[in-house]
PDB file of N, CA and C in Angstrom:
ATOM      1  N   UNK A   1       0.720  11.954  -7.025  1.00  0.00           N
ATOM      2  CA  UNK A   1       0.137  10.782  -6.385  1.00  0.00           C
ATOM      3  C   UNK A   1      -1.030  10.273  -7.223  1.00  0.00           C
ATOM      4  N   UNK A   2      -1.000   9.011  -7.408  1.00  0.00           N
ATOM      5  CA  UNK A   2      -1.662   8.573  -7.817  1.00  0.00           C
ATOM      6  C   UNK A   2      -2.656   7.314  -7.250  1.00  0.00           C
ATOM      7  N   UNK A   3      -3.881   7.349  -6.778  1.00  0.00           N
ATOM      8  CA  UNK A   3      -4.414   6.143  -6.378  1.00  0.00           C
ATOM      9  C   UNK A   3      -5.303   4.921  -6.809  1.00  0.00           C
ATOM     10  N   UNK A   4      -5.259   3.787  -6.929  1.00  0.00           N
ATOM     11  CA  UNK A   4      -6.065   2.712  -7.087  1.00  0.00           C
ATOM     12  C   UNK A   4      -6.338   1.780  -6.022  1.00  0.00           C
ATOM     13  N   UNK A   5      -7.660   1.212  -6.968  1.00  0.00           N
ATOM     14  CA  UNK A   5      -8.075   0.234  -6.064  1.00  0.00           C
ATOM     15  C   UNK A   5      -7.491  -1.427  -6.454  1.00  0.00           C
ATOM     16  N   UNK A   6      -7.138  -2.197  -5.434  1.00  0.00           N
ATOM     17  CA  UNK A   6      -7.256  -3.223  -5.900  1.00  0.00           C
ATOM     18  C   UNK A   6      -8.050  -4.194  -5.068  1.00  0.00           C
ATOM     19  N   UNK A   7      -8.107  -5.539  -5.432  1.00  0.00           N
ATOM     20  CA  UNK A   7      -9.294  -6.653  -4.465  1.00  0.00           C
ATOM     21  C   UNK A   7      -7.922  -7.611  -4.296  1.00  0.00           C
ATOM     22  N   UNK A   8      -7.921  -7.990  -2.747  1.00  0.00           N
ATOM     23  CA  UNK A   8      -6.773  -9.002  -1.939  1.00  0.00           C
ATOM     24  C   UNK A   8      -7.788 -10.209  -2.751  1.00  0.00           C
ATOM     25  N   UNK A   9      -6.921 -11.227  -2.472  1.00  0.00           N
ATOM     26  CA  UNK A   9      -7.109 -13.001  -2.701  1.00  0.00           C
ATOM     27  C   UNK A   9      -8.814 -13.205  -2.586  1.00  0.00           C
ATOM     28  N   UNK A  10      -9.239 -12.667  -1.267  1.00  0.00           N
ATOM     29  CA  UNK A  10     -10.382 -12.881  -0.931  1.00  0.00           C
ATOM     30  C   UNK A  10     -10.968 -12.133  -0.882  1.00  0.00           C
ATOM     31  N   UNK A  11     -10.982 -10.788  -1.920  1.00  0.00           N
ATOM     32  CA  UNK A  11     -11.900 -10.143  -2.358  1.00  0.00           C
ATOM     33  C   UNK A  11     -12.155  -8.771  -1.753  1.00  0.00           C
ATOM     34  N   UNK A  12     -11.292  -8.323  -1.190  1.00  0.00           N
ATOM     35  CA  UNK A  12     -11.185  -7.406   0.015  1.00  0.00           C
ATOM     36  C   UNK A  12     -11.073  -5.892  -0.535  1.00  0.00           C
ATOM     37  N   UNK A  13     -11.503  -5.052  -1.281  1.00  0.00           N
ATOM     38  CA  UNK A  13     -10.616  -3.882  -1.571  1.00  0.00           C
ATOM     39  C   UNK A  13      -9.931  -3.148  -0.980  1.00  0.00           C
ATOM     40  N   UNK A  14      -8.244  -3.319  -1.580  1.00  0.00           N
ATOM     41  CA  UNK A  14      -7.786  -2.442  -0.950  1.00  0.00           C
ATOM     42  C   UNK A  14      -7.332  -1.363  -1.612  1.00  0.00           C
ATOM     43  N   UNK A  15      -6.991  -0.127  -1.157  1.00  0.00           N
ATOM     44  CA  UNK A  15      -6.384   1.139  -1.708  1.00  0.00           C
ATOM     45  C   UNK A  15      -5.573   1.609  -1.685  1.00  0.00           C
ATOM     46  N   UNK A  16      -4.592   1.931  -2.932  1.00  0.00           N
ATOM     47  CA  UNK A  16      -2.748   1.988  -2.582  1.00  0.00           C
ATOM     48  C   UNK A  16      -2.770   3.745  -3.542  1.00  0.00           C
ATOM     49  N   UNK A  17      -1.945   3.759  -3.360  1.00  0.00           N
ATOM     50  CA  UNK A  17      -1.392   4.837  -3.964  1.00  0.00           C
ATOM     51  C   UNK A  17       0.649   5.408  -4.479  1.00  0.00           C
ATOM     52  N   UNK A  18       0.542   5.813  -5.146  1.00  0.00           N
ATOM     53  CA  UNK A  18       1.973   6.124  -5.364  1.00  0.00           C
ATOM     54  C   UNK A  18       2.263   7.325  -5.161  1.00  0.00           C
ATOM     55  N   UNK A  19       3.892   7.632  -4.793  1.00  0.00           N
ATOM     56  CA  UNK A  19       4.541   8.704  -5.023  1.00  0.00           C
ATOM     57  C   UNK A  19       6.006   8.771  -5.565  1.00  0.00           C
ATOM     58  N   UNK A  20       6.377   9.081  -6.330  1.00  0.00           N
ATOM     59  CA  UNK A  20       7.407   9.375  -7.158  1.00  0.00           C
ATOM     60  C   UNK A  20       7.698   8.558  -8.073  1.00  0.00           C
ATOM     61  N   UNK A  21       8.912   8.813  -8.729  1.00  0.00           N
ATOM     62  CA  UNK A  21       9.644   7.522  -9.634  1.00  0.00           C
ATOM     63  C   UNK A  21      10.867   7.665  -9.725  1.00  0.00           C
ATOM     64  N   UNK A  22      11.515   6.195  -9.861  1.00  0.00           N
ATOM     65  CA  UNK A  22      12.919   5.906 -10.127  1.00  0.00           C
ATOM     66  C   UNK A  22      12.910   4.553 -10.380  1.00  0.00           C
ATOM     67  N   UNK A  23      14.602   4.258 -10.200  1.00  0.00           N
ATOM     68  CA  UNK A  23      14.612   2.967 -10.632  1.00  0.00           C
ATOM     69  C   UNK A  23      14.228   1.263  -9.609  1.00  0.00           C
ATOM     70  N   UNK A  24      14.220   2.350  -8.068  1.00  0.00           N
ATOM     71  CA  UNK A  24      13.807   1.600  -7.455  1.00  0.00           C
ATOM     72  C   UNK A  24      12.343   1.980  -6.528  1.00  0.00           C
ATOM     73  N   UNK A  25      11.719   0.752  -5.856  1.00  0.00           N
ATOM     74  CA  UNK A  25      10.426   0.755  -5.778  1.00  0.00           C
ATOM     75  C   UNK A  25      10.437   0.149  -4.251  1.00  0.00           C
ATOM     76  N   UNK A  26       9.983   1.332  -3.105  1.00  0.00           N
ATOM     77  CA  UNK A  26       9.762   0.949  -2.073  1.00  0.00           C
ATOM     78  C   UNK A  26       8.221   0.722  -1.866  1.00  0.00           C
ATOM     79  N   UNK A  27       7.964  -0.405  -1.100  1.00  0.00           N
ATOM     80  CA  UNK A  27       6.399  -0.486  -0.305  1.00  0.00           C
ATOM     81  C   UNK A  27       6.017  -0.026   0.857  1.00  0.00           C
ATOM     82  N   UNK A  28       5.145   0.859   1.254  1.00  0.00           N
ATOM     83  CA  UNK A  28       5.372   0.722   2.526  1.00  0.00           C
ATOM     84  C   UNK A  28       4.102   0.490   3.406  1.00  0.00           C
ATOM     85  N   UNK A  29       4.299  -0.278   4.477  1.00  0.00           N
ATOM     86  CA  UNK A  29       2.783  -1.067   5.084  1.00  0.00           C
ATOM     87  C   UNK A  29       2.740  -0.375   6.385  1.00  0.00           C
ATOM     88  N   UNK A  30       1.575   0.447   6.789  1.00  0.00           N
ATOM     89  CA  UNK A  30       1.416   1.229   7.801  1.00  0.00           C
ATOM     90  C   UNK A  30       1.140  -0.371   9.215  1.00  0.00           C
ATOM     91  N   UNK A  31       1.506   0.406  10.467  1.00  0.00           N
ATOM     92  CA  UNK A  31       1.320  -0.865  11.515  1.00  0.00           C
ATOM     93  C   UNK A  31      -0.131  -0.757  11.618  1.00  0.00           C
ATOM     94  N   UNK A  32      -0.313  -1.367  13.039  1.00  0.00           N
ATOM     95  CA  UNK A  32      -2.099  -1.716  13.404  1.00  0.00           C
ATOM     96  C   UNK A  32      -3.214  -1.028  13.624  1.00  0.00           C
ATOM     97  N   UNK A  33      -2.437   0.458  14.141  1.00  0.00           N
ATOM     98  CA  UNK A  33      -3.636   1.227  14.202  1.00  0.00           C
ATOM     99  C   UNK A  33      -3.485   2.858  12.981  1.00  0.00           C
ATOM    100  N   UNK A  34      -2.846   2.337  12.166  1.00  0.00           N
ATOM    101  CA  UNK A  34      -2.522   2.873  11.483  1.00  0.00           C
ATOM    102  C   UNK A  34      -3.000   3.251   9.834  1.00  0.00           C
ATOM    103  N   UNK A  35      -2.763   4.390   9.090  1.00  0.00           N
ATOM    104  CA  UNK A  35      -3.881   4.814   7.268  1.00  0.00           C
ATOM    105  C   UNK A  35      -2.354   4.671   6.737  1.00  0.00           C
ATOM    106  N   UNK A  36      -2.232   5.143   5.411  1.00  0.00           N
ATOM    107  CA  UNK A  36      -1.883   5.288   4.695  1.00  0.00           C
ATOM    108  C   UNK A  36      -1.467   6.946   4.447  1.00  0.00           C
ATOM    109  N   UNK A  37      -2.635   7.794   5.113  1.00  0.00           N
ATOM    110  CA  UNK A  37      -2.720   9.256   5.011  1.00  0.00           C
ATOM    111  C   UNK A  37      -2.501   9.796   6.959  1.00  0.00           C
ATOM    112  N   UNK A  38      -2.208   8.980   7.904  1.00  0.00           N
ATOM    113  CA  UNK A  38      -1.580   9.250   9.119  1.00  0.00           C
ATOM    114  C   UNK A  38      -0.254   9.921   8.472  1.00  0.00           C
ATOM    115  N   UNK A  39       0.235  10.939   9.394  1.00  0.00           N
ATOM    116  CA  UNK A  39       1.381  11.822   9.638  1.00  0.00           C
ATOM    117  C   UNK A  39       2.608  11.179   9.742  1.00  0.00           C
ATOM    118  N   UNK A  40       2.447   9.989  10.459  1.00  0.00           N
ATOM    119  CA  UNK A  40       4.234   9.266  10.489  1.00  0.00           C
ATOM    120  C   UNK A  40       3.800   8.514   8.806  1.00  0.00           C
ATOM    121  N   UNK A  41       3.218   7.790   8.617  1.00  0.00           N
ATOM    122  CA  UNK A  41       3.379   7.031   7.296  1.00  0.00           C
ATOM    123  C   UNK A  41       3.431   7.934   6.369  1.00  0.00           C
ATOM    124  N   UNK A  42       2.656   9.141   5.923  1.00  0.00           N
ATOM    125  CA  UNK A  42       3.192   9.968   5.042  1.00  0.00           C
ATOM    126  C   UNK A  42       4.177  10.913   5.683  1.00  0.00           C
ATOM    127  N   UNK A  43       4.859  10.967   6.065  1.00  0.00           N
ATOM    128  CA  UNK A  43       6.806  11.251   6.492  1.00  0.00           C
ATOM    129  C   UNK A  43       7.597  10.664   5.502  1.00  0.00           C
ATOM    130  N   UNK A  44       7.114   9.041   6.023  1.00  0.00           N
ATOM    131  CA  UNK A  44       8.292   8.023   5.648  1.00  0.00           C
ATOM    132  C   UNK A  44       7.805   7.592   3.956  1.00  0.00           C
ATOM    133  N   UNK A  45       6.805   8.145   3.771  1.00  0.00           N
ATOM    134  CA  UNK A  45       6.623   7.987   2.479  1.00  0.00           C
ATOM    135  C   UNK A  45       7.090   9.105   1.469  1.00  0.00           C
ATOM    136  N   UNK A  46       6.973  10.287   1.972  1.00  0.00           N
ATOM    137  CA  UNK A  46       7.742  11.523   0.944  1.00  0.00           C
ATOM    138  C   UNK A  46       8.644  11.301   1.253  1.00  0.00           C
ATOM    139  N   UNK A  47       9.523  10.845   2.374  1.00  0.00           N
ATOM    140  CA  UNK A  47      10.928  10.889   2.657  1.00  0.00           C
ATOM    141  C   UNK A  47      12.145   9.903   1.799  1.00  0.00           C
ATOM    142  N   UNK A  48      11.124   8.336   1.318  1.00  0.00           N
ATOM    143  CA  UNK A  48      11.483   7.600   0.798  1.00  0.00           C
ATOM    144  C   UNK A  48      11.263   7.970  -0.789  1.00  0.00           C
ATOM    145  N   UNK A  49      10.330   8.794  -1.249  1.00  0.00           N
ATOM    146  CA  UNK A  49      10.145   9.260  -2.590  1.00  0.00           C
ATOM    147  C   UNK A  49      11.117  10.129  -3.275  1.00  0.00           C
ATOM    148  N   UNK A  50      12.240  10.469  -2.687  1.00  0.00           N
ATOM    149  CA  UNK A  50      13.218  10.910  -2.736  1.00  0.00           C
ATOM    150  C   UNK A  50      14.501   9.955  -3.685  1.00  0.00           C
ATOM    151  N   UNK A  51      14.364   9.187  -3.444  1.00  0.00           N
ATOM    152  CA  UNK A  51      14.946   7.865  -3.571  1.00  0.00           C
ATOM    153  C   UNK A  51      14.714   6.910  -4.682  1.00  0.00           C
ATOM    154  N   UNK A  52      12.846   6.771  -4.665  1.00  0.00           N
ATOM    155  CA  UNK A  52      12.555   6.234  -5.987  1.00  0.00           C
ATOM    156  C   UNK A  52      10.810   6.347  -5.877  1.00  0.00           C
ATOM    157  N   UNK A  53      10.191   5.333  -6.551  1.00  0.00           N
ATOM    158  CA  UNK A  53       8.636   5.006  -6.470  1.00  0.00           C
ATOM    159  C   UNK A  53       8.697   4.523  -5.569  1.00  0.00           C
ATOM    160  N   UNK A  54       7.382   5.328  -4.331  1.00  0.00           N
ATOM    161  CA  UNK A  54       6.400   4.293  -2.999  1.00  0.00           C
ATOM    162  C   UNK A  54       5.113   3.940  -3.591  1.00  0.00           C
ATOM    163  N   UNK A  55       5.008   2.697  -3.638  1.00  0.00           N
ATOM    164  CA  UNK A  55       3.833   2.180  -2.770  1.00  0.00           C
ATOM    165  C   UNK A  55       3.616   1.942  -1.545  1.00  0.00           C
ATOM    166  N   UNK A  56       2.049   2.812  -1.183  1.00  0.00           N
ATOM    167  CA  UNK A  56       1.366   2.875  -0.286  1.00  0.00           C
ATOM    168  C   UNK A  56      -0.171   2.547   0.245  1.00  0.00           C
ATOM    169  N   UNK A  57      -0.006   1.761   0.868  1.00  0.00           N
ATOM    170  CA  UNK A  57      -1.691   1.085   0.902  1.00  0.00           C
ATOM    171  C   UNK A  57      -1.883   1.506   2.248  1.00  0.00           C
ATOM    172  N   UNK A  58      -3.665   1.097   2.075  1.00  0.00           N
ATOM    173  CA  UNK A  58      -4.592   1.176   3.415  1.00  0.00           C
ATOM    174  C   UNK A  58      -4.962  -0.690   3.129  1.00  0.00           C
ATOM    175  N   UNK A  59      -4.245  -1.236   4.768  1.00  0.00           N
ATOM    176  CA  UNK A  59      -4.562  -2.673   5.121  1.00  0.00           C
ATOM    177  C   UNK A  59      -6.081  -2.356   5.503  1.00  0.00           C
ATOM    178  N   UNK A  60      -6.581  -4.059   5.024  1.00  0.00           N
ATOM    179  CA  UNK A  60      -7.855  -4.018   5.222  1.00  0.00           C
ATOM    180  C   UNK A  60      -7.816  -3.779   6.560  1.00  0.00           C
ATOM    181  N   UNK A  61      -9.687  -2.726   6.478  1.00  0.00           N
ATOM    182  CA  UNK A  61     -10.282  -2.709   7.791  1.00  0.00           C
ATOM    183  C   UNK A  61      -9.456  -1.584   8.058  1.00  0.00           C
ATOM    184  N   UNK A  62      -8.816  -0.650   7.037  1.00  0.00           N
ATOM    185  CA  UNK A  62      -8.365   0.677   8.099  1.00  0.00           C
ATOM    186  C   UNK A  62      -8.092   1.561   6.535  1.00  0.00           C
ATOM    187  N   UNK A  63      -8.345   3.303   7.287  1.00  0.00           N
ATOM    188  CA  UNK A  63      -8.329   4.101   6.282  1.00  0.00           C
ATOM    189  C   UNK A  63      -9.291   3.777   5.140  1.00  0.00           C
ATOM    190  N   UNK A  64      -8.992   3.531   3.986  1.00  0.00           N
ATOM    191  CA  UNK A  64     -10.658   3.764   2.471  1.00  0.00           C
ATOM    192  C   UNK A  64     -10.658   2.202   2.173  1.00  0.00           C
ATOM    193  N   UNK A  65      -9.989   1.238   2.944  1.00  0.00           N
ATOM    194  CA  UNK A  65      -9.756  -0.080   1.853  1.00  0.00           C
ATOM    195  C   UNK A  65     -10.950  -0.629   2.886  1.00  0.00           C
ATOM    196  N   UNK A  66     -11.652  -1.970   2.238  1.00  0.00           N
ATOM    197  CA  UNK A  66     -12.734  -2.174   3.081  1.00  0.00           C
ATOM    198  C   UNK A  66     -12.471  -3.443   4.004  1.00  0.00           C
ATOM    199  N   UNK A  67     -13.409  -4.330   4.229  1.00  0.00           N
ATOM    200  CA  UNK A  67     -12.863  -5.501   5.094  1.00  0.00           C
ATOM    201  C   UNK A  67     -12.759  -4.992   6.633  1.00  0.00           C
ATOM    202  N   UNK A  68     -12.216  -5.942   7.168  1.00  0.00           N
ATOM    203  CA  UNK A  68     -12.139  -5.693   9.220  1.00  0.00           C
ATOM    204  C   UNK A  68     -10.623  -6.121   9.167  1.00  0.00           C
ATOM    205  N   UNK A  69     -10.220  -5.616  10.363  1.00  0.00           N
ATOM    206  CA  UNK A  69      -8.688  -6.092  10.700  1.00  0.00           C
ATOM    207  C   UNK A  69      -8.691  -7.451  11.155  1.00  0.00           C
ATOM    208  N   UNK A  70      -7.534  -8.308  10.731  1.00  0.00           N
ATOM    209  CA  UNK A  70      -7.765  -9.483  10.840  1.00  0.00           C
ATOM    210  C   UNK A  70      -6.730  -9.852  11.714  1.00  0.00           C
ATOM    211  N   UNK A  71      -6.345  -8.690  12.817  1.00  0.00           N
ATOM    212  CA  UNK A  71      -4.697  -8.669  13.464  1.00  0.00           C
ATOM    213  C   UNK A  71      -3.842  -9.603  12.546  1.00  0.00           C
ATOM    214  N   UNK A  72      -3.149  -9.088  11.585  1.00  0.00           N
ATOM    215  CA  UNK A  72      -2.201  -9.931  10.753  1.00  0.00           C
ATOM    216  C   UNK A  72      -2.501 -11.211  10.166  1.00  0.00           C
ATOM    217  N   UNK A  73      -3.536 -12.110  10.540  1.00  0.00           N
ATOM    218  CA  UNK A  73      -4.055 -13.093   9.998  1.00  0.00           C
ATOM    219  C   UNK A  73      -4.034 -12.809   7.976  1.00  0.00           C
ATOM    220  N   UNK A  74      -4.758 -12.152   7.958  1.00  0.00           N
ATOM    221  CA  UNK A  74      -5.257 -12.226   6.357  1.00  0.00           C
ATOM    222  C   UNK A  74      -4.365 -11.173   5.237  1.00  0.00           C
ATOM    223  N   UNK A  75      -3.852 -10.022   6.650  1.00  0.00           N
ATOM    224  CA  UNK A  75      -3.075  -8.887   6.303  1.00  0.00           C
ATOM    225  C   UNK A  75      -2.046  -9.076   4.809  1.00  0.00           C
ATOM    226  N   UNK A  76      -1.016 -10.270   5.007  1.00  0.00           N
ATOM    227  CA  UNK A  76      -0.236 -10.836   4.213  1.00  0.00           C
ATOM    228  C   UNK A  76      -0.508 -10.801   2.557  1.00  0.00           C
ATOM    229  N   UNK A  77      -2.168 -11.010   2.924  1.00  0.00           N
ATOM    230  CA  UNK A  77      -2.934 -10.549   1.331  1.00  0.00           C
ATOM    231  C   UNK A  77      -2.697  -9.839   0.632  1.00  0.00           C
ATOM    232  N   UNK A  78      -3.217  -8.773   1.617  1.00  0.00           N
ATOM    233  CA  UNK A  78      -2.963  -7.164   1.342  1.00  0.00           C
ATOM    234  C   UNK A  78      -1.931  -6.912   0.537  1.00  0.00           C
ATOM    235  N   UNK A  79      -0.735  -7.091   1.458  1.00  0.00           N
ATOM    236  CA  UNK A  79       0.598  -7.291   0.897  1.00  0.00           C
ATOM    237  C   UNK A  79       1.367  -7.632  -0.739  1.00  0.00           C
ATOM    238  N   UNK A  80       0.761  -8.536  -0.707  1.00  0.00           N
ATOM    239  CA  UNK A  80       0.733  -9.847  -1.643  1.00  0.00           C
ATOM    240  C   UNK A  80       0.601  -8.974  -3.033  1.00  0.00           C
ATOM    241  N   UNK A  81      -1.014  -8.655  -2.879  1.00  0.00           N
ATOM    242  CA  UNK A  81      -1.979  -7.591  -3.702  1.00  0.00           C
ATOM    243  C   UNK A  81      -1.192  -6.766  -4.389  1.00  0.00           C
ATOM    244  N   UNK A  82      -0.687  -6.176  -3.497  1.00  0.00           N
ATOM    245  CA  UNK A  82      -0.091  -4.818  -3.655  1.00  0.00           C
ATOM    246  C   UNK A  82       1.277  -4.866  -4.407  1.00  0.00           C
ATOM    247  N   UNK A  83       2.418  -5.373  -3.888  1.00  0.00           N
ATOM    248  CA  UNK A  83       3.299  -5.867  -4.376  1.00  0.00           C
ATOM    249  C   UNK A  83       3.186  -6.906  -5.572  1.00  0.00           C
ATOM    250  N   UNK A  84       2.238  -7.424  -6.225  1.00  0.00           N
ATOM    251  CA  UNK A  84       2.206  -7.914  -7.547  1.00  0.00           C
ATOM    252  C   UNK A  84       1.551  -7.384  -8.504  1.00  0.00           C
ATOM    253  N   UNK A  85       0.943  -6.153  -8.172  1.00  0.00           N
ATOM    254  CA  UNK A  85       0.427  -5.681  -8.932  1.00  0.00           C
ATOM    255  C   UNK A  85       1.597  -4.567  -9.031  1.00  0.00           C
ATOM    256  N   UNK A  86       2.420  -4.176  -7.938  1.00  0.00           N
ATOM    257  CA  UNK A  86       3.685  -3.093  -8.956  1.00  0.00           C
ATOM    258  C   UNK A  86       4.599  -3.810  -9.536  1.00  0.00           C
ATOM    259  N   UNK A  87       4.745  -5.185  -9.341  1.00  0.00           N
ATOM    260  CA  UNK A  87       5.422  -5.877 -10.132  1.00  0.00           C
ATOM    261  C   UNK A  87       5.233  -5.848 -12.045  1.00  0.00           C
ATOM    262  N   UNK A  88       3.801  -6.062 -11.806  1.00  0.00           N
ATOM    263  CA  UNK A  88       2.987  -6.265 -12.901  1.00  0.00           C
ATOM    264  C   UNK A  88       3.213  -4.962 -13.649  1.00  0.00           C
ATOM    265  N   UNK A  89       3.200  -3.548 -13.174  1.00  0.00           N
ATOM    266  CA  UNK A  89       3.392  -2.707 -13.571  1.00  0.00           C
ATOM    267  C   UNK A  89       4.448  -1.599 -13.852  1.00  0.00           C
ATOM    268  N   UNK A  90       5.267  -2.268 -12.912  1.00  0.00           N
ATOM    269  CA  UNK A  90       6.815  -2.255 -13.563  1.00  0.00           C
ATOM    270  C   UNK A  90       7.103  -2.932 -15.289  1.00  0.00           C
ATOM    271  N   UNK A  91       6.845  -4.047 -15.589  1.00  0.00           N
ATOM    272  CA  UNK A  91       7.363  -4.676 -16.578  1.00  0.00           C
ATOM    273  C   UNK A  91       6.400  -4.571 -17.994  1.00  0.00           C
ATOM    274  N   UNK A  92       5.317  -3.791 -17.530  1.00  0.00           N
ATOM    275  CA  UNK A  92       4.524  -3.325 -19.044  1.00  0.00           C
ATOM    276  C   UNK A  92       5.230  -2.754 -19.724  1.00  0.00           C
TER     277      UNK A  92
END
């Protein structure tokens, strides 16, 4: 596992981390009251590492990433963040 930080659109840090590798690349976004390091999200995250590379983040306002919860409003960022930056790092 490996973790970084990154900053959403509006500046938000958030904190993802990986586990495994292959040729394919799952994300996975914990729900509302939910980390990144909770017991069901790391399940479905070793379970899917099986398979290929997870990404795994903490949405702002929960677990190490900073910011407030924005009930899904700003969340999409997060998202965004995260998924273009393994894009980005897929194709180096």
């Amino acid at each position: 596992m490996s973790a970084v930080t990154l900053r959403s659109h509006d500046g938000t840090r958030i904190v993802a981390e990986t586990v495994g590798e292959g040729p394919v690349t799952f994300v996975v976004a914990h729900g509302l009251t939910g980390h990144r390091r909770r017991a069901g999200v790391r399940l479905v995250t070793q379970w899917l590492s099986q398979y290929g590379r997870v990404v795994v983040f903490d949405q702002r306002g929960h677990g190490e990433s900073g910011g407030t919860c924005t009930l899904a409003f700003r969340e999409p960022m997060d998202l965004d963040v995260v998924c273009t930056w393994e894009i980005g790092r897929a194709h180096v």
